[in-house]
Protein backbone atom coordinates (compact mmCIF):
# COMPACT_ATOMS: atom_id res chain seq x y z
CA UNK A 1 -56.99 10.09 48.98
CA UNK A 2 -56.89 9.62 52.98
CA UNK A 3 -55.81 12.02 55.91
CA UNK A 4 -53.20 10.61 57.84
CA UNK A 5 -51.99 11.76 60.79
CA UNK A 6 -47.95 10.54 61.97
CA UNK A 7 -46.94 10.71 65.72
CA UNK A 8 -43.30 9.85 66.04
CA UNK A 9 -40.61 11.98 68.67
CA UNK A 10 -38.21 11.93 65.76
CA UNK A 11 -38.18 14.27 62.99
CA UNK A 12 -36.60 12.62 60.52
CA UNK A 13 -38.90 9.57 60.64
CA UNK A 14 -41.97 12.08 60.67
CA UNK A 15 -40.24 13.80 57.50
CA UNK A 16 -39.25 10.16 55.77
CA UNK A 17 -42.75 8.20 56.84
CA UNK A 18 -44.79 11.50 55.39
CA UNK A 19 -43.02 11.65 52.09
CA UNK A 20 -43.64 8.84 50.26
CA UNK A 21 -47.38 9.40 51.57
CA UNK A 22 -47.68 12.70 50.11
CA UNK A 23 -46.18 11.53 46.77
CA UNK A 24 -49.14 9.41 46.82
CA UNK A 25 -51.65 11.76 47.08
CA UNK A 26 -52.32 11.90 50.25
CA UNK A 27 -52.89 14.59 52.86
CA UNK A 28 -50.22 13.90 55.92
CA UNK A 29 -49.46 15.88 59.06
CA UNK A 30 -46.68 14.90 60.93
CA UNK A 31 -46.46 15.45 64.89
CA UNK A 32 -44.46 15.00 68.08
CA UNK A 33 -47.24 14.65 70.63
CA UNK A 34 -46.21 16.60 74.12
CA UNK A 35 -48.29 14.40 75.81
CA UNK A 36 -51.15 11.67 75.49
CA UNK A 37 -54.29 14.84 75.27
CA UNK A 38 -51.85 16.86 72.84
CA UNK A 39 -52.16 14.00 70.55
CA UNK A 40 -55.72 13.50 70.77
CA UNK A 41 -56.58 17.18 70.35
CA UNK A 42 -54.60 16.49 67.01
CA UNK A 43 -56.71 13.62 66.01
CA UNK A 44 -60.09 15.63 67.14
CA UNK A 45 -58.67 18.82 65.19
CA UNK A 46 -57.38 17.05 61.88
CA UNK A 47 -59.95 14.54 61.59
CA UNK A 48 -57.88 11.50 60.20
CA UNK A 49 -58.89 8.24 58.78
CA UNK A 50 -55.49 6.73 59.62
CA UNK A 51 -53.22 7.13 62.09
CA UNK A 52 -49.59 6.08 62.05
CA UNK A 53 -48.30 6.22 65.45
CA UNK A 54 -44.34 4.89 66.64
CA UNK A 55 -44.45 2.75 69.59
CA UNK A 56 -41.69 4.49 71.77
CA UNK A 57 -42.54 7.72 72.04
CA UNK A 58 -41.01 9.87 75.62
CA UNK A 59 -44.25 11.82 75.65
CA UNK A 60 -46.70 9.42 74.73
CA UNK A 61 -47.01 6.08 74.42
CA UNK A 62 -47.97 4.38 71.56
CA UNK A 63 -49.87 1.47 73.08
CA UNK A 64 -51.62 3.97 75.25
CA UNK A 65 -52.55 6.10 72.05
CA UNK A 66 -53.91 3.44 70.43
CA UNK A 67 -56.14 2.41 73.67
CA UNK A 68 -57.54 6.44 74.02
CA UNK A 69 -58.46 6.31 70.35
CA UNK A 70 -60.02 2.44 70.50
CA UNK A 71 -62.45 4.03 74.01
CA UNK A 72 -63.14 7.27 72.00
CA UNK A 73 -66.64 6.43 70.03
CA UNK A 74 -65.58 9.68 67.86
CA UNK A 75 -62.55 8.06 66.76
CA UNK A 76 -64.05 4.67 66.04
CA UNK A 77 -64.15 4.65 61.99
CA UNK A 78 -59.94 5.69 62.54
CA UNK A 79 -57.66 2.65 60.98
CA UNK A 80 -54.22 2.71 63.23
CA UNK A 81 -50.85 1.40 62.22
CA UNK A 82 -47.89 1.10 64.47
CA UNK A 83 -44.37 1.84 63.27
CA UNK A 84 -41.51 0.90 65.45
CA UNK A 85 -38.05 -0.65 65.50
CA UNK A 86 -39.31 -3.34 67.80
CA UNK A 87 -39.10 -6.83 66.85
CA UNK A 88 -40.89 -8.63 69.59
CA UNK A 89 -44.04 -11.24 68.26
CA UNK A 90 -45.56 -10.41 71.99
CA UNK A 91 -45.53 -6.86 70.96
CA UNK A 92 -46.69 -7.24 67.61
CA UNK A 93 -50.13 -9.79 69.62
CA UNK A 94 -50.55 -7.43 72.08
CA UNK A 95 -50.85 -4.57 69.82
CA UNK A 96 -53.05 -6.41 67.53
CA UNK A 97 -55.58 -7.27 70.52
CA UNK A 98 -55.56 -3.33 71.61
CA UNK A 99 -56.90 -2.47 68.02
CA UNK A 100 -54.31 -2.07 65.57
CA UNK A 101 -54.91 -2.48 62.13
CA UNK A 102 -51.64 -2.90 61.05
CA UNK A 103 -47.99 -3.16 61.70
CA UNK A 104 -44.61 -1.93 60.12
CA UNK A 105 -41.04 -2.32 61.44
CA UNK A 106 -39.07 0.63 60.83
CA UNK A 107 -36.43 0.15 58.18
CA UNK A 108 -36.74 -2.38 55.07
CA UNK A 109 -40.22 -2.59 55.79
CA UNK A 110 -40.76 0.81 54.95
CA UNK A 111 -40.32 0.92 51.39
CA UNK A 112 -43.55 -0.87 51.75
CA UNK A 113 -45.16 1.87 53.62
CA UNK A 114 -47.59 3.63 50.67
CA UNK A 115 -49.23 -0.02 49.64
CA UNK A 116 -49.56 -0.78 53.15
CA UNK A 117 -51.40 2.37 53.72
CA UNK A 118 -53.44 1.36 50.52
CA UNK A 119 -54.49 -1.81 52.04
CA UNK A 120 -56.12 -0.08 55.29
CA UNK A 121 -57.74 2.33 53.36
């Protein structure tokens, strides 16, 4: 099955976006980046082929996550799905054109979060 690496400030959604992941087979580490190079030292160090990544984050912004690992050549082969509460169509275009591969509002959506995985993979 795939690595995947979660960035989110909150524990509880690291802990409830990681388990249903696991129970899949998959090998998940879950992470509250201190700052923009703490989280790509994670991605360097764990090596994933996805990254889930929230979009509000204090220490590190999502959309500026996704642009470090879209200029990194090392990352390239990395899929990237955003998770947030955010229900903005601008957002969801924007996000798209800065390279990620997928999108999933927290909440209801996430029951949906292992097959959506699936589909990146």
């Amino acid at each position: 099955m795939a690595k995947i690496l979660v960035f989110d400030d909150s524990k509880l959604m690291r802990e409830f976006t990681s388990g249903p992941l696991r129970e899949a087979g998959h090998e998940v580490l879950g992470v509250e980046p201190d700052s923009l190079f703490d989280a790509l030292k994670h991605i360097n160090e764990f090596g994933p082929d996805i990254v889930l990544t929230d979009y509000q984050m204090p220490k590190c912004n999502g959309e500026s996550l996704v642009r470090a690992i879209r200029h990194n050549e090392k990352f390239k082969g990395i899929k990237i799905m955003m998770i947030t509460a955010i229900r903005d169509p601008d957002l969801f275009n924007r996000m798209k054109d800065t390279g990620v591969d997928g999108f999933l509002y927290k909440g209801a959506d996430m029951k949906d979060l292992p097959q959506r995985v699936q589909e990146l993979l």
